[in-house]
N, C-alpha and C. Protein backbone atom coordinates (compact mmCIF):
# COMPACT_ATOMS: atom_id res chain seq x y z
N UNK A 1 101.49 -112.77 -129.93
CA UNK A 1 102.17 -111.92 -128.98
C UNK A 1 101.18 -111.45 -127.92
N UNK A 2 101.35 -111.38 -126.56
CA UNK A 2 100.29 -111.06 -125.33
C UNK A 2 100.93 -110.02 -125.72
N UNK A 3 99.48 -109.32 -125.10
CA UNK A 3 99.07 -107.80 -124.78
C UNK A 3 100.34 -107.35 -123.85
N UNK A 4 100.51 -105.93 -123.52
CA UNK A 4 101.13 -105.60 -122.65
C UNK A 4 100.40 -105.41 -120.92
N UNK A 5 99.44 -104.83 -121.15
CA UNK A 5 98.17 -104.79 -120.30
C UNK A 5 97.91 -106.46 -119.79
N UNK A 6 97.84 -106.53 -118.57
CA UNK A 6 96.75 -107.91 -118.31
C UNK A 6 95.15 -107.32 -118.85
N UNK A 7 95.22 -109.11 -119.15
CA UNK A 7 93.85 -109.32 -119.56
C UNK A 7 92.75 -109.31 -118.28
N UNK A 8 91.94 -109.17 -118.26
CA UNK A 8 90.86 -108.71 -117.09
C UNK A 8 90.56 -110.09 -116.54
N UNK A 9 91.15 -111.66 -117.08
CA UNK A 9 91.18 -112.52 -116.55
C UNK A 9 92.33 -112.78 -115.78
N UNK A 10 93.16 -112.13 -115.91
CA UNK A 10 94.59 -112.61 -115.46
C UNK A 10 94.38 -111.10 -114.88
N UNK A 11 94.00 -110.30 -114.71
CA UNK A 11 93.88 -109.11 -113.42
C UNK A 11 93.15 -109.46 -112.60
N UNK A 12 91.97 -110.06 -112.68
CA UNK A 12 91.17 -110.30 -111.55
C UNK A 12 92.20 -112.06 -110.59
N UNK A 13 92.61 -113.21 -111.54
CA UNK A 13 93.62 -113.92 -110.43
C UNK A 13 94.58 -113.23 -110.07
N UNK A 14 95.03 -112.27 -110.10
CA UNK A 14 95.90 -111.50 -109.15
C UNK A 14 95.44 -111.52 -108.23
N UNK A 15 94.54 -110.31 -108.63
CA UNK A 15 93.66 -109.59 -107.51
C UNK A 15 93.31 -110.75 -106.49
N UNK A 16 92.65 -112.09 -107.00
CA UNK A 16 92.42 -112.84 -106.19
C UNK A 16 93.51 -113.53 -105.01
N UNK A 17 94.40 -114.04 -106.02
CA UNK A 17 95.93 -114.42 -105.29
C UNK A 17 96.16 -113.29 -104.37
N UNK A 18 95.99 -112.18 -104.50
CA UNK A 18 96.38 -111.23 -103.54
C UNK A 18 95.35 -110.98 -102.12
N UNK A 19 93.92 -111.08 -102.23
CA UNK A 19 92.93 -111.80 -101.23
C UNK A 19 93.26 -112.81 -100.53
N UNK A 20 93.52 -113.54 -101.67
CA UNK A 20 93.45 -114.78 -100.44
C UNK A 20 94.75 -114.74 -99.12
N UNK A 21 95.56 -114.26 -100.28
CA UNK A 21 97.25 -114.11 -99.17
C UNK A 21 96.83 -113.04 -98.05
N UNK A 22 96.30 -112.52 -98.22
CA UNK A 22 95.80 -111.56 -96.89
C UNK A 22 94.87 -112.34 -96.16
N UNK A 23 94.11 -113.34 -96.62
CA UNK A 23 93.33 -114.24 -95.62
C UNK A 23 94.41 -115.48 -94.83
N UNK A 24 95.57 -115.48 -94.87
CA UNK A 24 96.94 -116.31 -94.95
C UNK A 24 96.87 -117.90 -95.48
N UNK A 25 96.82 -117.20 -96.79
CA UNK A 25 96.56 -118.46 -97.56
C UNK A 25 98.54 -118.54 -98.56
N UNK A 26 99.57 -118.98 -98.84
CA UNK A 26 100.40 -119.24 -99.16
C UNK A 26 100.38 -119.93 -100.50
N UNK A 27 100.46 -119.17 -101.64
CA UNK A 27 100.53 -119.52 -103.36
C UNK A 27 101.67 -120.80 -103.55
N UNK A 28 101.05 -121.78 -103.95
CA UNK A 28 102.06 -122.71 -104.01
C UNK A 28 102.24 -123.05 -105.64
N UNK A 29 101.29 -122.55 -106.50
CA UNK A 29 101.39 -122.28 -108.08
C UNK A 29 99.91 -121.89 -108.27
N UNK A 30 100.24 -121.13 -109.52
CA UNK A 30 99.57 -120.59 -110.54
C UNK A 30 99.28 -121.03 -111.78
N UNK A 31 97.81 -121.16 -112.60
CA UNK A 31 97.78 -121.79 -113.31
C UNK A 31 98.78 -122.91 -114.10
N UNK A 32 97.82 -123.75 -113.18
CA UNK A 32 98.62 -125.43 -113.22
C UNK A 32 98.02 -126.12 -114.65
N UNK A 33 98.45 -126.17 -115.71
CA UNK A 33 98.06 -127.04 -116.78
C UNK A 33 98.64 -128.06 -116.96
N UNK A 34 97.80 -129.26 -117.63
CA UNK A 34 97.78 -130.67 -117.81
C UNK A 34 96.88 -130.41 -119.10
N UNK A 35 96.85 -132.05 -119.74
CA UNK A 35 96.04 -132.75 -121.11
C UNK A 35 94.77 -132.37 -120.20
N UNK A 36 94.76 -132.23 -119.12
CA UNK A 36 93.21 -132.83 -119.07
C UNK A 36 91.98 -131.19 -118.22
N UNK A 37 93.37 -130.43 -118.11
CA UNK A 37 92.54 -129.13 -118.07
C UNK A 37 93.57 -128.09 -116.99
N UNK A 38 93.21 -126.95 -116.56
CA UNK A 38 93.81 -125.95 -115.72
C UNK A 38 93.31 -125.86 -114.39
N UNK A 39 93.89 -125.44 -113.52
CA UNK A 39 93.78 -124.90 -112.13
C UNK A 39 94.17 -123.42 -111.84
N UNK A 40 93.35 -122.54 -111.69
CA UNK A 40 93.44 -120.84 -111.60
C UNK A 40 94.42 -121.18 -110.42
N UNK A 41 94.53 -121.19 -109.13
CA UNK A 41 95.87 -121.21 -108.16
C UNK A 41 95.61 -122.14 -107.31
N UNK A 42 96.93 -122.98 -106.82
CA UNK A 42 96.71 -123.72 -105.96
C UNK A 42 97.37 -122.90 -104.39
N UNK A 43 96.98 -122.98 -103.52
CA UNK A 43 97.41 -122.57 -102.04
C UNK A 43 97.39 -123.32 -101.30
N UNK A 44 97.97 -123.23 -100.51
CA UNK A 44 98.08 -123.96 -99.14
C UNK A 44 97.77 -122.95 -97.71
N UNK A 45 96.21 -123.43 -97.46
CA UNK A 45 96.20 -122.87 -96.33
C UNK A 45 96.28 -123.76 -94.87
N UNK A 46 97.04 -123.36 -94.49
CA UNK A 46 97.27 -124.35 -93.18
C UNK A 46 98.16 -125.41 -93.46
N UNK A 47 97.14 -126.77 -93.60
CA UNK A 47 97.94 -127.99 -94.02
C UNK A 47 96.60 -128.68 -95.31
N UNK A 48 95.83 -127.62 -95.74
CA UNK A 48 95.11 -128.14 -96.96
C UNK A 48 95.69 -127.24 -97.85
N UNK A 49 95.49 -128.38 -99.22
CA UNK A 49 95.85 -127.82 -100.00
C UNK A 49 94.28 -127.11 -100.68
N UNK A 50 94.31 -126.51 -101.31
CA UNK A 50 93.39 -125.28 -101.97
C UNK A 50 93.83 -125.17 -103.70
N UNK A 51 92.93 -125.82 -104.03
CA UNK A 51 92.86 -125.82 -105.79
C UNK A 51 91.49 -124.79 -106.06
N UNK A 52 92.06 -123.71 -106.67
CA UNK A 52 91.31 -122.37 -106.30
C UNK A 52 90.35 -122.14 -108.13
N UNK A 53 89.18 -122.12 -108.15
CA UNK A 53 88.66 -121.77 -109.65
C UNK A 53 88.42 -120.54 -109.25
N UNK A 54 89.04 -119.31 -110.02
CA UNK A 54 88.70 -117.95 -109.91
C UNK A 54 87.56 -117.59 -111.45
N UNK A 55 86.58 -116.92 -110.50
CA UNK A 55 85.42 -116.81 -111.58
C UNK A 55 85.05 -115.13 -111.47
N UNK A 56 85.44 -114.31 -112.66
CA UNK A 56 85.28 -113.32 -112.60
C UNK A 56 83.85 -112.47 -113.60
N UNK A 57 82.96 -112.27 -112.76
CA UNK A 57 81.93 -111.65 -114.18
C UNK A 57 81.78 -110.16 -114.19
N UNK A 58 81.14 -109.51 -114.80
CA UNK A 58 80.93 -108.30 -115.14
C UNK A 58 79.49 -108.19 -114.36
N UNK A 59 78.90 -108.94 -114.68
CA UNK A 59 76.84 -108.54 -113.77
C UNK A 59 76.88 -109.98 -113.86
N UNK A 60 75.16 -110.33 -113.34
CA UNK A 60 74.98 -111.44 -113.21
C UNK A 60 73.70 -112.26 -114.11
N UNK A 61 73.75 -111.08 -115.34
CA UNK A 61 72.83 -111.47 -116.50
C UNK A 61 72.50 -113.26 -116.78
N UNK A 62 73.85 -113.91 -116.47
CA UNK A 62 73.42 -114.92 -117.28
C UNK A 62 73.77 -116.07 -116.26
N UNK A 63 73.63 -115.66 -114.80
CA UNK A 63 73.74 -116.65 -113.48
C UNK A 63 74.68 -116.10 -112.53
N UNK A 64 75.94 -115.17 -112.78
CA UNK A 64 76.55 -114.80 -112.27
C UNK A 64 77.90 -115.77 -112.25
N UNK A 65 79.13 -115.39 -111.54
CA UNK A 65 80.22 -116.32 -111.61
C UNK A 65 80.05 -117.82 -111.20
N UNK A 66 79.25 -117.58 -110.05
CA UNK A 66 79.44 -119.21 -109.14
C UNK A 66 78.24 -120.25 -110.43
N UNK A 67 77.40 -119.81 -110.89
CA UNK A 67 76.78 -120.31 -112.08
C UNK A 67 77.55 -120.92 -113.08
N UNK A 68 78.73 -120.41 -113.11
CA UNK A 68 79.34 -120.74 -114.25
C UNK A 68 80.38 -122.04 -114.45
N UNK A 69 79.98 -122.38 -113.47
CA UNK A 69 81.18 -123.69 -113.04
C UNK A 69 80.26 -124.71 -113.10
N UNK A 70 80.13 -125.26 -114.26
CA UNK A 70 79.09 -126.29 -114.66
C UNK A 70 79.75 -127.56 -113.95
N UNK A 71 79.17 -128.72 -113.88
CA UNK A 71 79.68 -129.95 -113.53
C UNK A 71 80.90 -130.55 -114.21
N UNK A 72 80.43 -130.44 -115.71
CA UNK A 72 81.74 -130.63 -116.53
C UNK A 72 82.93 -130.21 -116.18
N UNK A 73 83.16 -129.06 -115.63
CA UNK A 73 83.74 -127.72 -115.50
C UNK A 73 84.47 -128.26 -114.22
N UNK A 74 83.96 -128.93 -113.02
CA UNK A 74 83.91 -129.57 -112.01
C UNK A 74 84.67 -130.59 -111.99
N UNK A 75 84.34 -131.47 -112.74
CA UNK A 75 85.23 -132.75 -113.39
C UNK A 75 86.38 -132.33 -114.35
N UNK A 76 87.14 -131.54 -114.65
CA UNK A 76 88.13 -131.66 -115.08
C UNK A 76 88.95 -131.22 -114.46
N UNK A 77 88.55 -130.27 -113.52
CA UNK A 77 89.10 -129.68 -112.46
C UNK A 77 89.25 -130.61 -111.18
N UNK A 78 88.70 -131.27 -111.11
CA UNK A 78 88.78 -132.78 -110.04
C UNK A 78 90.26 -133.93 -110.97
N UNK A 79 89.77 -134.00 -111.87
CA UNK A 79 90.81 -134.57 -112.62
C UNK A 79 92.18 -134.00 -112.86
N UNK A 80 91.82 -132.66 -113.42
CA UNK A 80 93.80 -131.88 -113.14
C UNK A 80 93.96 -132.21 -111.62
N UNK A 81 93.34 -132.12 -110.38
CA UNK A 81 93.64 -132.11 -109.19
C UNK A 81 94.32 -133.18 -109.14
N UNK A 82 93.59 -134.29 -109.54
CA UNK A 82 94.17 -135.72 -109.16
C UNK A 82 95.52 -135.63 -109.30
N UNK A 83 96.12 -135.56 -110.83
CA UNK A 83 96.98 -135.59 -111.68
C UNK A 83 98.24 -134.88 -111.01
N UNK A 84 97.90 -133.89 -110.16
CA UNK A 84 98.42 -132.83 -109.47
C UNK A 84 99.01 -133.32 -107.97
N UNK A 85 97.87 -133.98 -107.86
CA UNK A 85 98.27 -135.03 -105.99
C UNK A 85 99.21 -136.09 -106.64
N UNK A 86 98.97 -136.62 -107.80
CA UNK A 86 99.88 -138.04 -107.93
C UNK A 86 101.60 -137.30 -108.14
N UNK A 87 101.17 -136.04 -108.95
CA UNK A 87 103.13 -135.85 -108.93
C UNK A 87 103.34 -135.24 -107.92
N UNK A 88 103.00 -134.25 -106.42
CA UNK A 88 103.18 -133.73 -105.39
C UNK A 88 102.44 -134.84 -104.32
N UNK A 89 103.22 -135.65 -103.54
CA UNK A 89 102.50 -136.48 -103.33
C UNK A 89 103.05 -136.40 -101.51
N UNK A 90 103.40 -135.09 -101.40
CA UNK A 90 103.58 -134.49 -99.65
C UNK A 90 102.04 -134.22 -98.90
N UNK A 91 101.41 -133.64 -100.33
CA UNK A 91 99.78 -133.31 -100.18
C UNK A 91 99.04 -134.29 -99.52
N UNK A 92 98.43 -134.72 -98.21
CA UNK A 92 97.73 -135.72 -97.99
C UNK A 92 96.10 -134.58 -98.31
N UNK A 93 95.86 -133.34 -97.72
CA UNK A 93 94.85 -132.84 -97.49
C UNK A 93 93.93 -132.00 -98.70
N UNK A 94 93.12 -132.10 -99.27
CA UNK A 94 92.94 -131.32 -100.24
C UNK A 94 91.41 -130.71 -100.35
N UNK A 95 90.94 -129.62 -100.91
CA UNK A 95 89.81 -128.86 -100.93
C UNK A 95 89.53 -128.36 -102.07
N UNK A 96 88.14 -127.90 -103.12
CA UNK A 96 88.06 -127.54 -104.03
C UNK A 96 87.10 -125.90 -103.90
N UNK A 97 88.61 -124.74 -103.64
CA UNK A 97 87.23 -123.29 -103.29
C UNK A 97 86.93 -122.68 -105.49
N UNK A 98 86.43 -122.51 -105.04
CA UNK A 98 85.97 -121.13 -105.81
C UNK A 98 85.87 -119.64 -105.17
N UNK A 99 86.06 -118.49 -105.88
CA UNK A 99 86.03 -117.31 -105.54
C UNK A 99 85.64 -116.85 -107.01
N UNK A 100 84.38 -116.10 -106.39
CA UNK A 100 83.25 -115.45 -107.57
C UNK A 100 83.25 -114.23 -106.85
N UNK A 101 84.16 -113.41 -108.43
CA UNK A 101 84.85 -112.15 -108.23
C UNK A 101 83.69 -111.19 -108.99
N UNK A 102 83.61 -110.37 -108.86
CA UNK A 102 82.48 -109.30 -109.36
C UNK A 102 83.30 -107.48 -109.25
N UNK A 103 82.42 -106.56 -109.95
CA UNK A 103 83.42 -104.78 -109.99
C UNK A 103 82.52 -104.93 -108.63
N UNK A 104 83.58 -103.87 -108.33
CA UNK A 104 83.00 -103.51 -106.67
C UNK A 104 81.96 -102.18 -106.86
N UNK A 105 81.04 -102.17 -106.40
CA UNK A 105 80.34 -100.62 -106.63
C UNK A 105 81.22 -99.48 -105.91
N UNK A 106 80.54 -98.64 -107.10
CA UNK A 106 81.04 -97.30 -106.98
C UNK A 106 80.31 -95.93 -106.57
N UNK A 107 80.34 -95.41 -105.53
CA UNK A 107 79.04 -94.49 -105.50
C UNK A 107 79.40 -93.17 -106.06
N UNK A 108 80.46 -92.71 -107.02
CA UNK A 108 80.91 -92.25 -107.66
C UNK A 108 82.53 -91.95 -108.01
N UNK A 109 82.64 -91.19 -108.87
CA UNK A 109 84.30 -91.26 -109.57
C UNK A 109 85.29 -90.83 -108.57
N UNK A 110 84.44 -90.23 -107.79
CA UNK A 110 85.59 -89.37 -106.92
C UNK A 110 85.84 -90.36 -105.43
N UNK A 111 84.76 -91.19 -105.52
CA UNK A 111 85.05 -92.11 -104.32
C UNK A 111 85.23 -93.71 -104.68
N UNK A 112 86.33 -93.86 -105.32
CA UNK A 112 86.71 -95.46 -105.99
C UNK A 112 86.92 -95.96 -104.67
N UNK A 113 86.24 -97.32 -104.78
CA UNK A 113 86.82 -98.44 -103.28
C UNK A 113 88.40 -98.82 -103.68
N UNK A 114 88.71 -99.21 -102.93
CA UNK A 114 90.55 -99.32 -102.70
C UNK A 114 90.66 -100.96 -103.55
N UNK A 115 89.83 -101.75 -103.58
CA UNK A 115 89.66 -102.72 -103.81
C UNK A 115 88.79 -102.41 -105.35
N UNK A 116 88.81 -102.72 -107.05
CA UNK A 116 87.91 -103.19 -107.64
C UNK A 116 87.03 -104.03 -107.53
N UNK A 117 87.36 -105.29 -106.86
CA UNK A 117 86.13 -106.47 -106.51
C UNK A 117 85.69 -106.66 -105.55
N UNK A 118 84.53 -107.45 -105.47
CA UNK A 118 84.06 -107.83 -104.63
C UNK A 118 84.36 -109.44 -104.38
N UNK A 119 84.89 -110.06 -103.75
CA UNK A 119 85.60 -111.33 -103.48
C UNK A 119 84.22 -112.00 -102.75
N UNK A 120 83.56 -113.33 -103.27
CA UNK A 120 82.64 -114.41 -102.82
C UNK A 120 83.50 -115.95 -102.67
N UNK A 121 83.95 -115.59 -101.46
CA UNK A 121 84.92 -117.07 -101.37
C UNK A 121 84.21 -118.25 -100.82
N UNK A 122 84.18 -119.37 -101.77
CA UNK A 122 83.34 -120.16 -101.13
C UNK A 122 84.47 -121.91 -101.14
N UNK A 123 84.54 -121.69 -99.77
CA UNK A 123 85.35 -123.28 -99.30
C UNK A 123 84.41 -124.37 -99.43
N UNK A 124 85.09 -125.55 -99.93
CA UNK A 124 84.81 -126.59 -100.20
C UNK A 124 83.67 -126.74 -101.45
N UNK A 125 83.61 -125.54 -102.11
CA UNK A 125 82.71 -125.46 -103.29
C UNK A 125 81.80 -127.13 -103.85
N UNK A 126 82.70 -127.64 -104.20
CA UNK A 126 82.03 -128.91 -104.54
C UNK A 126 83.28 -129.98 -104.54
């Protein structure tokens, strides 16, 4: 049974889905699964499509978010993409971002930023 609460992975792709749509980016799905792996959101900005890995960390002890998208990590995510162009096949244009999400600082309790994160959007990642 899921939590009632989102999980702090599925709060931060909100949060993200909700960034990017203010950058006028248009959600065309949300975690897309296949045999061969997931896609955090796909968008369409403009006339590319945008297969989005949302990477959310706490600090950057152990590389930080954009660290964390190993090659492997890379390739299966190239592969759900494929899988993804062959059954939507209107898509001629396509891009692979990442957004390495982080807590936003706080310079104390009484002054929370309006935003929790800090959004690192990086187009054409790899």
């Amino acid at each position: 049974m899921k939590a009632i609460h989102l999980t702090q992975g599925e709060a931060a792709e909100k949060a993200c889905c909700q960034f990017l749509k203010k950058q006028g980016l248009k959600l065309v799905e949300k975690n897309f699964n296949c045999r061969m792996g997931e896609i955090d959101l796909i968008m369409l900005d403009t006339n590319i499509l945008a297969f989005i890995e949302v990477r959310f960390r706490k600090n950057n002890a152990f590389g930080g978010a954009v660290a964390s998208i190993t090659t492997k990590k890379q390739q299966k995510i190239r592969r759900t993409a494929e899988l993804y162009l062959q059954q939507n096949t209107r898509y001629k244009n396509a891009r692979f971002d990442v957004v390495a999400m982080s807590p936003a600082a706080q310079t104390s309790h009484f002054h929370r930023p309006v935003n929790p994160y800090t959004f690192n959007w990086i187009k054409n990642a790899f």
